[in-house]
N, C-alpha and C. Protein backbone atom coordinates (compact mmCIF):
# COMPACT_ATOMS: atom_id res chain seq x y z
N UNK A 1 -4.96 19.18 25.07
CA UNK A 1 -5.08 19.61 23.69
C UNK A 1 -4.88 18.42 22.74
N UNK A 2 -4.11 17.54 23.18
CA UNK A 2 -3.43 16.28 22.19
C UNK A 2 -4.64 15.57 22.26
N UNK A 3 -5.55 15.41 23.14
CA UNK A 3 -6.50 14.59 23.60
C UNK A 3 -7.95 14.97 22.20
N UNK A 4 -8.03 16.43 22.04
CA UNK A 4 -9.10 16.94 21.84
C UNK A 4 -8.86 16.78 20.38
N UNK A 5 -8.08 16.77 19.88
CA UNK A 5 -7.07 16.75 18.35
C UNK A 5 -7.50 15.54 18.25
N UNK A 6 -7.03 14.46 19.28
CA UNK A 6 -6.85 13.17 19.06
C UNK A 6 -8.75 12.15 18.57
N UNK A 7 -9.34 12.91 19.32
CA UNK A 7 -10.65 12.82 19.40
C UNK A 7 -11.47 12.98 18.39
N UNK A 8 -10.95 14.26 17.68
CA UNK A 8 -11.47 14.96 16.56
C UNK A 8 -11.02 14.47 15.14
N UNK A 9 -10.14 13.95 15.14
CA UNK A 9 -9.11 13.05 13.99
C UNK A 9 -10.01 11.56 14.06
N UNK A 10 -10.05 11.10 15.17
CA UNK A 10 -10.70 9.81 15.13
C UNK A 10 -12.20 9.87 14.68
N UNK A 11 -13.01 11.19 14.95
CA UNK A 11 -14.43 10.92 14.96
C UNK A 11 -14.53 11.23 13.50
N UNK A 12 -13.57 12.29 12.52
CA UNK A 12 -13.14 12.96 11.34
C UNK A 12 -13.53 11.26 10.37
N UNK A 13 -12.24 10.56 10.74
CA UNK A 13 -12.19 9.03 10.09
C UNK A 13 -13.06 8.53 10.09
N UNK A 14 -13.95 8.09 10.83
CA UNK A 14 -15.45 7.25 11.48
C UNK A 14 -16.42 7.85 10.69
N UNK A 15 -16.26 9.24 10.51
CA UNK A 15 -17.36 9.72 9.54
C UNK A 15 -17.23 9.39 8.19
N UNK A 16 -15.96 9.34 7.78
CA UNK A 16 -15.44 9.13 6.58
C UNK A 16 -15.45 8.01 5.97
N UNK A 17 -15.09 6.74 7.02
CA UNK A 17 -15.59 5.44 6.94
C UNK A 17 -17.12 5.00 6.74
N UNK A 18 -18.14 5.99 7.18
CA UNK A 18 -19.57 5.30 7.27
C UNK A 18 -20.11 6.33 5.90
N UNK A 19 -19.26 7.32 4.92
CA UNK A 19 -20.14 7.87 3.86
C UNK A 19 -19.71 6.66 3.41
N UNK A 20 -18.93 6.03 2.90
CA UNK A 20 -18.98 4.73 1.91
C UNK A 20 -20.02 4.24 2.18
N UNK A 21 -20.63 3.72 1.07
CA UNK A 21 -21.14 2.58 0.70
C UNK A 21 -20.53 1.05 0.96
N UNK A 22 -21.58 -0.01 1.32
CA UNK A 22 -21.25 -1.01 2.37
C UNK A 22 -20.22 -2.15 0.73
N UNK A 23 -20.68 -1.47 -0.08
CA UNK A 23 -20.00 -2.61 -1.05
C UNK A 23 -18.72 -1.80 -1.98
N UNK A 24 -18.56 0.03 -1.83
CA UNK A 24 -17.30 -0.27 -1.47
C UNK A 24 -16.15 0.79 -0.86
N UNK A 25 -15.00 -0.08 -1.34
CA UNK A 25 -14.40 -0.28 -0.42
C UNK A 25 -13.08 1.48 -0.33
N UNK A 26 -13.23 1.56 0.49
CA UNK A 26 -12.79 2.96 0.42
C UNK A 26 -11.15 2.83 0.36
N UNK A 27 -10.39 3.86 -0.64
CA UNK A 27 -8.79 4.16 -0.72
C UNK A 27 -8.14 5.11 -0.64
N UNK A 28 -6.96 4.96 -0.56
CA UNK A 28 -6.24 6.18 -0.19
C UNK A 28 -5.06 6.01 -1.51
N UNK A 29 -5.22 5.74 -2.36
CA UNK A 29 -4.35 5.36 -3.24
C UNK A 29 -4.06 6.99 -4.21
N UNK A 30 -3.07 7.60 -4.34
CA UNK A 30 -3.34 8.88 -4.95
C UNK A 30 -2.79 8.30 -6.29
N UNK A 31 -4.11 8.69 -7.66
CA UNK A 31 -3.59 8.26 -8.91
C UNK A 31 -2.26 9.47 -9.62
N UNK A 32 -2.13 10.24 -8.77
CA UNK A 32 -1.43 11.32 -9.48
C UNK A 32 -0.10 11.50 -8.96
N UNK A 33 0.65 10.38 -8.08
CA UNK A 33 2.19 10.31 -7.46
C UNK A 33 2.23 9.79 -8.45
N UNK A 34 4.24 9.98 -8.54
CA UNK A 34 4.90 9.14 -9.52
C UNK A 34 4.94 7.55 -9.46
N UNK A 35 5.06 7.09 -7.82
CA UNK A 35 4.86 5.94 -8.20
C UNK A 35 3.79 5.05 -8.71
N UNK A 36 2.63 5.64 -8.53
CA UNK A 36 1.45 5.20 -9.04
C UNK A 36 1.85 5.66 -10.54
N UNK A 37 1.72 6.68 -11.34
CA UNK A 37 2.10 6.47 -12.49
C UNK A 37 2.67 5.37 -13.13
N UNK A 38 4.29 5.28 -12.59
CA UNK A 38 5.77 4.11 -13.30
C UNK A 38 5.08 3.25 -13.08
N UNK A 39 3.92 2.56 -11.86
CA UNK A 39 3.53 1.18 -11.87
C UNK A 39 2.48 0.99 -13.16
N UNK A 40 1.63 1.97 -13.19
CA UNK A 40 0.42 1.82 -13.99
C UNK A 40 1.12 1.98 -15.71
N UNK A 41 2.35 2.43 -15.63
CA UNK A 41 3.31 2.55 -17.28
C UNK A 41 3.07 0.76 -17.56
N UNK A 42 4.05 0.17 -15.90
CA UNK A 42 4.79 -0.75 -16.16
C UNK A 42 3.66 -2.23 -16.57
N UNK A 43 2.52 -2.04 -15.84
CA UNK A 43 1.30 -2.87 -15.91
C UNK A 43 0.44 -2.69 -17.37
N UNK A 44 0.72 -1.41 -18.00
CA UNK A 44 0.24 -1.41 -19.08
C UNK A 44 1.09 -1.69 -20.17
N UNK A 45 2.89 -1.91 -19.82
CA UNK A 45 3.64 -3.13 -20.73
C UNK A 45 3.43 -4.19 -20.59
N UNK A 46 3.05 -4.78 -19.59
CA UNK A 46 2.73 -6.08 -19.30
C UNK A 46 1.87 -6.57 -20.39
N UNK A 47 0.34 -5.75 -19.70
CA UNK A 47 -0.22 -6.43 -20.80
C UNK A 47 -0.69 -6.30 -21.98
N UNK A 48 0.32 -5.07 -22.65
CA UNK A 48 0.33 -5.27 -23.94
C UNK A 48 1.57 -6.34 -24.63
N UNK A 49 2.38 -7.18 -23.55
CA UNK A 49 3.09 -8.10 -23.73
C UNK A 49 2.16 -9.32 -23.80
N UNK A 50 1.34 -9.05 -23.10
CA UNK A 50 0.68 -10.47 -23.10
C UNK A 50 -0.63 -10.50 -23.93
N UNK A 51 -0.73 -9.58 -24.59
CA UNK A 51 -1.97 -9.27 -25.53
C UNK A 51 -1.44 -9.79 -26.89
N UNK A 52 -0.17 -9.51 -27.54
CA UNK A 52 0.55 -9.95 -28.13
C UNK A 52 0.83 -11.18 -28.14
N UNK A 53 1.19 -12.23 -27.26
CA UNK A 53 1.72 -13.48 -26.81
C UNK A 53 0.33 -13.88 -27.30
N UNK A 54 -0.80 -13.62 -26.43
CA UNK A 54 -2.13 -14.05 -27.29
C UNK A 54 -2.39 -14.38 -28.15
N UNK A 55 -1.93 -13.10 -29.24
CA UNK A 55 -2.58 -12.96 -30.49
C UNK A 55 -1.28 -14.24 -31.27
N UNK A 56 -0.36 -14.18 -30.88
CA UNK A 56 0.69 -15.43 -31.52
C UNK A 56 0.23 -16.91 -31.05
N UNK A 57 -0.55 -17.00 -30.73
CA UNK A 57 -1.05 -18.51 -30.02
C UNK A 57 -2.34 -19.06 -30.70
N UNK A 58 -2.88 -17.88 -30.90
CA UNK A 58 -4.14 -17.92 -31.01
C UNK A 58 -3.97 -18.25 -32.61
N UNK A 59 -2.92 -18.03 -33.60
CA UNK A 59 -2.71 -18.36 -34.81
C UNK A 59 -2.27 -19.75 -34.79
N UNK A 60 -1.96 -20.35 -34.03
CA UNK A 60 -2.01 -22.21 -33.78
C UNK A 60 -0.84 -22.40 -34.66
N UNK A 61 0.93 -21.44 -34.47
CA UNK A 61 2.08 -21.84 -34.62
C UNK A 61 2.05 -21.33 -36.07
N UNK A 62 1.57 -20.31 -36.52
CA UNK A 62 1.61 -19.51 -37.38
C UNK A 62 1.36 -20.13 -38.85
N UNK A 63 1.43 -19.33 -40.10
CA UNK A 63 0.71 -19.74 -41.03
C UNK A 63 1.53 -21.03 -41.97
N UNK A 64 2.66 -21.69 -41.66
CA UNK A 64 3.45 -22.75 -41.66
C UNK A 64 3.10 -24.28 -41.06
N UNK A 65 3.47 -23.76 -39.93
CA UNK A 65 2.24 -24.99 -39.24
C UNK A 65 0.67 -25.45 -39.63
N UNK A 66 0.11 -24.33 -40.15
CA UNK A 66 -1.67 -24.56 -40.62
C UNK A 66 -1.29 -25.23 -41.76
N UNK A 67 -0.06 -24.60 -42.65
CA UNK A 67 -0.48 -25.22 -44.04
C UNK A 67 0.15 -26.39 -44.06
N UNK A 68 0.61 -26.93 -43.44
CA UNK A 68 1.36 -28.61 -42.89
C UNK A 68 0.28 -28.83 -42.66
N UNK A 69 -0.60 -28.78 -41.92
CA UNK A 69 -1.57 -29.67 -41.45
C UNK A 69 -2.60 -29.54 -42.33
N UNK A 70 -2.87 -28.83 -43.03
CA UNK A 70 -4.16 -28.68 -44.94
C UNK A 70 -3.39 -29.74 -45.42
N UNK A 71 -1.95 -29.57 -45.73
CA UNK A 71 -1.18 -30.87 -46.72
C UNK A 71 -1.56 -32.05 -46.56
N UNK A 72 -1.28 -32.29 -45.02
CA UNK A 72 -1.93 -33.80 -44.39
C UNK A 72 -3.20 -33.99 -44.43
N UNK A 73 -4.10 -33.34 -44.90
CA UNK A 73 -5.89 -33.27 -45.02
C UNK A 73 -6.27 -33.45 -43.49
N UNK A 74 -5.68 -32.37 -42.50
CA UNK A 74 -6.41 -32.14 -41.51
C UNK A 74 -6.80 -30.97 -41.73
N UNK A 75 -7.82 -30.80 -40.11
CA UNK A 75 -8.07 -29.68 -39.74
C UNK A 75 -7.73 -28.75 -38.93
N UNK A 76 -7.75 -28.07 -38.32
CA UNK A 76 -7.19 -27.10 -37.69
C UNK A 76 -7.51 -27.10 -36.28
N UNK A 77 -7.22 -27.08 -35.38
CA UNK A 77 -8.05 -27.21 -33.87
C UNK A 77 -9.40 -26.66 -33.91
N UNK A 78 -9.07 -25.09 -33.78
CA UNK A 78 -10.54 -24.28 -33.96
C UNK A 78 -11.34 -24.81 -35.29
N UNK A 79 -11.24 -25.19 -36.40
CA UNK A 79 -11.60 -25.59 -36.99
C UNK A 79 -12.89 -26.84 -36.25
N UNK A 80 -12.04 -27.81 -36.11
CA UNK A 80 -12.51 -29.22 -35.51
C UNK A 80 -13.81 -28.47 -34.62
N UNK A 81 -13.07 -27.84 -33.45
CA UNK A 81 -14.17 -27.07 -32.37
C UNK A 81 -15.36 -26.83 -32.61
N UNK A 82 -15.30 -26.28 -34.02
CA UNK A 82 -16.27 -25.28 -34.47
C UNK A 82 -17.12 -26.29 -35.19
N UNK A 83 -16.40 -27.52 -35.66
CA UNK A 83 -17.84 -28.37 -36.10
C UNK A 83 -18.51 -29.51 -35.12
N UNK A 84 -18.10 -29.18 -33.80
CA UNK A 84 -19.01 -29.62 -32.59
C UNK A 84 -19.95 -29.20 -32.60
N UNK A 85 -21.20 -29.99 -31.85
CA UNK A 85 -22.38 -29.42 -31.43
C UNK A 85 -22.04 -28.60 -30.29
N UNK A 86 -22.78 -28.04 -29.90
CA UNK A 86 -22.80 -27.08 -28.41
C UNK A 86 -23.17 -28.17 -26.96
N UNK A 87 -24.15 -29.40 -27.44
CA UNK A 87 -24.70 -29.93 -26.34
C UNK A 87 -23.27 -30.70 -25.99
N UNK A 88 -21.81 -30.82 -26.79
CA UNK A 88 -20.98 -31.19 -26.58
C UNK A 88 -20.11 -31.34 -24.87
N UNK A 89 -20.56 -29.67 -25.15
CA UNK A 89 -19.32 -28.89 -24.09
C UNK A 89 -20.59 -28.45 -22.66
N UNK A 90 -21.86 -29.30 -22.43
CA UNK A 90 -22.79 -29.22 -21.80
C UNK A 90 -23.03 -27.72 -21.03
N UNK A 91 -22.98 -27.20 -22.07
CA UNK A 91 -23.43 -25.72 -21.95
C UNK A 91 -24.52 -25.51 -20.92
């Protein structure tokens, strides 16, 4: 009986393995346990931590630093960037 179970479980899988499609990749991941939840909370603090950190960088040391560098009659990084040509960065 263990044999016929055993047989039937394996050929069950094999079938299950060949409906996929060769590109992809089949899971067993259930989105609806708790731990899948707390991870997918904790990954979506992440990167709204780092979406943030972004957006503070991306202001080039905030609006103190820019206006120090207008005083000195520079420009701004992105500034500078932006009056490159394109054949610069050999697109």
């Amino acid at each position: 009986m263990r044999a016929v179970l055993q047989r039937t479980l394996t050929r069950t899988l094999a079938n299950q393995l060949r409906s996929y499609h060769a590109s992809v990749l089949p899971t067993f991941v259930s989105t609806s346990s708790p731990e899948f939840t707390a991870k997918s909370l904790a990954m979506d603090e992440l990167v709204g931590d780092l979406e943030t950190k972004l957006a503070e960088a991306r202001q080039g040391g905030g609006p103190k630093a820019s206006e120090r560098m207008r005083n000195k009659g520079k420009r701004l990084p992105r500034e500078r960037l932006g009056l490159m040509p394109m054949r610069w960065f050999n697109l």
